[in-house]
N, C-alpha and C. Protein backbone atom coordinates (compact mmCIF):
# COMPACT_ATOMS: atom_id res chain seq x y z
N UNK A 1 96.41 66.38 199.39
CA UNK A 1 96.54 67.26 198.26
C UNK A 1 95.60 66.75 197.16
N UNK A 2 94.62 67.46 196.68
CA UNK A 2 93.63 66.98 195.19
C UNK A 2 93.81 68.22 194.44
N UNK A 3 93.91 67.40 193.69
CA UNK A 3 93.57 68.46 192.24
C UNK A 3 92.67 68.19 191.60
N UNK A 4 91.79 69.42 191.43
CA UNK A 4 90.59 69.12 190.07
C UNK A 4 90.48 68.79 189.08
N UNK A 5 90.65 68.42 188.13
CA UNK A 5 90.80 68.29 186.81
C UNK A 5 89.75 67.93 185.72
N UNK A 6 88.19 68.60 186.16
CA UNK A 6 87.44 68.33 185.61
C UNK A 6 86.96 68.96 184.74
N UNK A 7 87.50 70.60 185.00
CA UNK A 7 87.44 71.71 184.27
C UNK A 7 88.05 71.28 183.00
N UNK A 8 89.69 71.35 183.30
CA UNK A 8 90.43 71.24 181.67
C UNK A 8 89.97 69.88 181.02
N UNK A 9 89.46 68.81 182.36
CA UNK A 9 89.56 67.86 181.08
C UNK A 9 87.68 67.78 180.36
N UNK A 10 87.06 68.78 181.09
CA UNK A 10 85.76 69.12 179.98
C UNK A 10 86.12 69.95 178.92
N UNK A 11 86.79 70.76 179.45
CA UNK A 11 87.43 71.82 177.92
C UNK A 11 87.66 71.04 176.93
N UNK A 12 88.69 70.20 177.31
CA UNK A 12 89.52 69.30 176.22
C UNK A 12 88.61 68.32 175.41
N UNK A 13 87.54 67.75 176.42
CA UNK A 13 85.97 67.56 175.70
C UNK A 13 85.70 68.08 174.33
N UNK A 14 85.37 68.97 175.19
CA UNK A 14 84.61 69.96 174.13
C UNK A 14 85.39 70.51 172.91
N UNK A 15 86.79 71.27 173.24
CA UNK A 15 87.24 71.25 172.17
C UNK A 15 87.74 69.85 171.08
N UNK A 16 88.11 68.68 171.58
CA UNK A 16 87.85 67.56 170.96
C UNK A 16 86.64 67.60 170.17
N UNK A 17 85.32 67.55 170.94
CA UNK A 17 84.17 67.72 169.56
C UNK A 17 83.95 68.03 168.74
N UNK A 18 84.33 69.86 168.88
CA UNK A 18 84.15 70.82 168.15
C UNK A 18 85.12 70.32 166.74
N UNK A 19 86.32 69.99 166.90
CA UNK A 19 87.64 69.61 166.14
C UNK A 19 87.11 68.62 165.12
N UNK A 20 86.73 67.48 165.53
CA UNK A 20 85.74 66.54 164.92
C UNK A 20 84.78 66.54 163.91
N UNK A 21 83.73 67.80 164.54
CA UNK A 21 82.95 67.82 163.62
C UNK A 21 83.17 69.06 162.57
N UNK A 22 83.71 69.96 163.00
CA UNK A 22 84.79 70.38 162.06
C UNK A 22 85.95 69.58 160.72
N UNK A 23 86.25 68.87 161.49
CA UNK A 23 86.87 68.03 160.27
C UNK A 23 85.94 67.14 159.36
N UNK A 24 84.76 67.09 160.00
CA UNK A 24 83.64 66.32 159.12
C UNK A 24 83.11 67.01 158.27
N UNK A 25 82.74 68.26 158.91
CA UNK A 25 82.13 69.20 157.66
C UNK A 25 83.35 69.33 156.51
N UNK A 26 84.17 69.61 156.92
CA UNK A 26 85.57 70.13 156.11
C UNK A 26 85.92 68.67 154.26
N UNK A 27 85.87 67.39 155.24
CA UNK A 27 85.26 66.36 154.72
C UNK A 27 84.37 66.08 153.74
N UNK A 28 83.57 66.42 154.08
CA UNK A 28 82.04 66.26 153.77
C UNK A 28 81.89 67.02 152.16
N UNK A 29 82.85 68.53 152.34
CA UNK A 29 83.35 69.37 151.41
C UNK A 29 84.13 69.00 150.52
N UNK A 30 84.68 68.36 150.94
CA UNK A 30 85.57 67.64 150.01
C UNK A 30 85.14 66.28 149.02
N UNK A 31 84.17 65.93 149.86
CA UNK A 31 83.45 64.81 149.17
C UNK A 31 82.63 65.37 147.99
N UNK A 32 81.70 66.54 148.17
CA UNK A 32 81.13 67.39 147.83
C UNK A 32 82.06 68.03 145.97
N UNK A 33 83.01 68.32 146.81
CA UNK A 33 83.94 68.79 145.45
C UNK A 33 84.15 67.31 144.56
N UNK A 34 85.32 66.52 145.08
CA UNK A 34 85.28 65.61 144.07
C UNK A 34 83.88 64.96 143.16
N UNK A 35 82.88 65.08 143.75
CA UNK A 35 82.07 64.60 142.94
C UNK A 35 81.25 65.53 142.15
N UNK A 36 81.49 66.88 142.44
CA UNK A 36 81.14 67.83 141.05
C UNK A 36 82.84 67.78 140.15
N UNK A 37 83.48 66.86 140.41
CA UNK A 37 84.16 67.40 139.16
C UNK A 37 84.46 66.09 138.34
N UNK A 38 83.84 65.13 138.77
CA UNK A 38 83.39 63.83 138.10
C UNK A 38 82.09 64.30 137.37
N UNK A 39 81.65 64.47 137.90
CA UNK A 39 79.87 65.08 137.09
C UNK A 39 79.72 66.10 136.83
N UNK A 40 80.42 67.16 136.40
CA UNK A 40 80.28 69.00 136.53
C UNK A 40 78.74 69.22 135.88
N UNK A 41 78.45 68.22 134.65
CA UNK A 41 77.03 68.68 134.46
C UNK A 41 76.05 67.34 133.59
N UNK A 42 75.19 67.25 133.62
CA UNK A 42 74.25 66.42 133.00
C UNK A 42 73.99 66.33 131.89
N UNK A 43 74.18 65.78 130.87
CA UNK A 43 74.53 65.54 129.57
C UNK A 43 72.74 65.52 129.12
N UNK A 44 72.26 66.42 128.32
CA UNK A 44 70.60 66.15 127.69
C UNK A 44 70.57 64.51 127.21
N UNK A 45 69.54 63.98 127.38
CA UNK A 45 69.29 62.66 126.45
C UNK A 45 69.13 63.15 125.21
N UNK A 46 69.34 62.40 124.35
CA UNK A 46 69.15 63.03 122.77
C UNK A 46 67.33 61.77 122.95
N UNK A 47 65.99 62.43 122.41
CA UNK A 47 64.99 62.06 121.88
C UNK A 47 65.23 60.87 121.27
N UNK A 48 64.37 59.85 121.66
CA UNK A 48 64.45 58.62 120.88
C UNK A 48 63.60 58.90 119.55
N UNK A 49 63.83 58.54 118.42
CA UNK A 49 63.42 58.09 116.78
C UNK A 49 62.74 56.95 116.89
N UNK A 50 61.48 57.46 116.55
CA UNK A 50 60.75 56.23 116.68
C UNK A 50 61.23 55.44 115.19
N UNK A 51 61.42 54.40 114.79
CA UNK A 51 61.16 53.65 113.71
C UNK A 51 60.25 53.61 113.03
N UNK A 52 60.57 54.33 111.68
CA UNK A 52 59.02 54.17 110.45
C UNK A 52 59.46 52.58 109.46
N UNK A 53 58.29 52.41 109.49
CA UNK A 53 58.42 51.04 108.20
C UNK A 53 59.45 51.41 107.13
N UNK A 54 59.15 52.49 106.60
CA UNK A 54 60.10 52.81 105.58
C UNK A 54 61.76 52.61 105.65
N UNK A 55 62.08 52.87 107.28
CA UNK A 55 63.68 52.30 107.91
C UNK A 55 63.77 51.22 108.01
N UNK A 56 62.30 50.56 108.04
CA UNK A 56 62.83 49.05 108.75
C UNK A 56 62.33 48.09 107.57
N UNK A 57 61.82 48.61 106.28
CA UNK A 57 61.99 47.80 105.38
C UNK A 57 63.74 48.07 104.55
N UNK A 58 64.19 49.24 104.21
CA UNK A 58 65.36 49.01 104.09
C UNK A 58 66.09 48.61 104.76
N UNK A 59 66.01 48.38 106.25
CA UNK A 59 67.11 47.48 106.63
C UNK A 59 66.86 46.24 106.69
N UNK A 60 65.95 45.63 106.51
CA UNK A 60 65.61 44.42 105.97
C UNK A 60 65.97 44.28 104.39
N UNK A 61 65.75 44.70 103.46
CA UNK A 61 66.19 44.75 102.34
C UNK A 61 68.00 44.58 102.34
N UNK A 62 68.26 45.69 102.81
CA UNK A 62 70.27 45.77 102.95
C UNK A 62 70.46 44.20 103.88
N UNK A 63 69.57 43.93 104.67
CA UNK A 63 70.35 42.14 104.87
C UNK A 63 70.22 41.31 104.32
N UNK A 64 71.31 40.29 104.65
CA UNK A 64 71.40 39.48 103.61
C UNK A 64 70.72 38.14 103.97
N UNK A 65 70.84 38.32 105.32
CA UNK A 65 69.90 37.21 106.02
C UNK A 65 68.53 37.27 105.48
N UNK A 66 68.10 38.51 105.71
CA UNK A 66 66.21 37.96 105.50
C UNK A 66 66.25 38.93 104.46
N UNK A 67 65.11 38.46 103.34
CA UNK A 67 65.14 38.76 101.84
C UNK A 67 63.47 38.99 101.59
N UNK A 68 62.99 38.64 102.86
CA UNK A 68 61.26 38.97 102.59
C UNK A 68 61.10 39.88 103.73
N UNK A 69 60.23 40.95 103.02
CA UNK A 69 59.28 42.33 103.90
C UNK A 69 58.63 41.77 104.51
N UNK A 70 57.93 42.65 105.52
CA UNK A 70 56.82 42.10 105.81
C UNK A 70 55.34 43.11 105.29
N UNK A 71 54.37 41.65 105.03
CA UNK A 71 53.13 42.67 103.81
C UNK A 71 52.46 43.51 105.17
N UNK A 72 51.69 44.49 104.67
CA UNK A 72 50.27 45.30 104.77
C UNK A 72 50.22 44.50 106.43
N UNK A 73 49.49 43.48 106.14
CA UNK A 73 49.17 42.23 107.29
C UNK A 73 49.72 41.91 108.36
N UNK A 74 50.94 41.82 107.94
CA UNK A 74 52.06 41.57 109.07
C UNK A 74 51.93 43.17 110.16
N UNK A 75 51.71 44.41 109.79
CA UNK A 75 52.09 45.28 109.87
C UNK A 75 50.80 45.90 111.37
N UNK A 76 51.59 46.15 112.74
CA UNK A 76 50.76 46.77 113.30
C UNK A 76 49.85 47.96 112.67
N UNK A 77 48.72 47.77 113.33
CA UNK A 77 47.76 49.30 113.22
C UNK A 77 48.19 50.69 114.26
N UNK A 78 48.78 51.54 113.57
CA UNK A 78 48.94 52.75 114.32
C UNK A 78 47.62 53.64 115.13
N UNK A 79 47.76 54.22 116.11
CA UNK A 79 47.11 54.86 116.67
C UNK A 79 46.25 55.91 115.89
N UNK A 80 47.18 56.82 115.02
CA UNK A 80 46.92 57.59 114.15
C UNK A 80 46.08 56.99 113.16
N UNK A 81 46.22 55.37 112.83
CA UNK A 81 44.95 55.23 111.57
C UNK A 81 43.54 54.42 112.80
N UNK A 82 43.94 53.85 113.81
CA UNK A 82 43.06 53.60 114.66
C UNK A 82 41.96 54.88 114.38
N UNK A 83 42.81 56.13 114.93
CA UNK A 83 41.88 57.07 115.36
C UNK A 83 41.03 57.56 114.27
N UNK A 84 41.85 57.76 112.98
CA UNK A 84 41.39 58.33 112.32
C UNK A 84 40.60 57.94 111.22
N UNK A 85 38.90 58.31 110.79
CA UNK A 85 38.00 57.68 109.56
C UNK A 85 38.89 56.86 108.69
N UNK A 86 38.29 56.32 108.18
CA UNK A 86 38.72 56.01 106.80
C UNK A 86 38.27 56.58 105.48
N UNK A 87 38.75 57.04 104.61
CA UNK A 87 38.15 57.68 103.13
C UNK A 87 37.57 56.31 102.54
N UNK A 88 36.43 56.53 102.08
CA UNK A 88 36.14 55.02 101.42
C UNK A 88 35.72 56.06 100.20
């Protein structure tokens, strides 16, 4: 007496797979969700302010630590006076 059993137990294969990767996608969705609702959207950077002398001698002034500016000398050359003539 034999019995086959190669049929149902390929079915059972296959539907095993199918089940699997089904639950992965299903998964996968879910992974998908929780992390749009941690992040729903991207916040703009706010533009950085560049620093003018004029900020950064009053905040040198308002401390109490340092009590001297810095002169003319001390002071990088900007691009803008690089580039531009001078009026003499």
């Amino acid at each position: 007496m034999s019995l086959d059993l190669s049929r149902p137990v390929a079915a059972l294969f296959l539907a095993s797979v199918i089940a699997l990767t089904g639950c992965l996608v299903l998964f996968m969705r879910e992974v998908f969700l929780a992390a749009l609702s941690v992040h729903p959207t991207v916040w703009p950077q706010v533009g950085r302010v560049e620093r003018t002398y004029a900020t950064e001698a009053a905040k040198n002034t308002s401390d109490s630590t340092t009590s001297a500016v810095a002169s003319d000398a001390d002071r990088p050359v900007s691009d803008h006076a690089r580039t531009t003539p001078s009026a003499k």
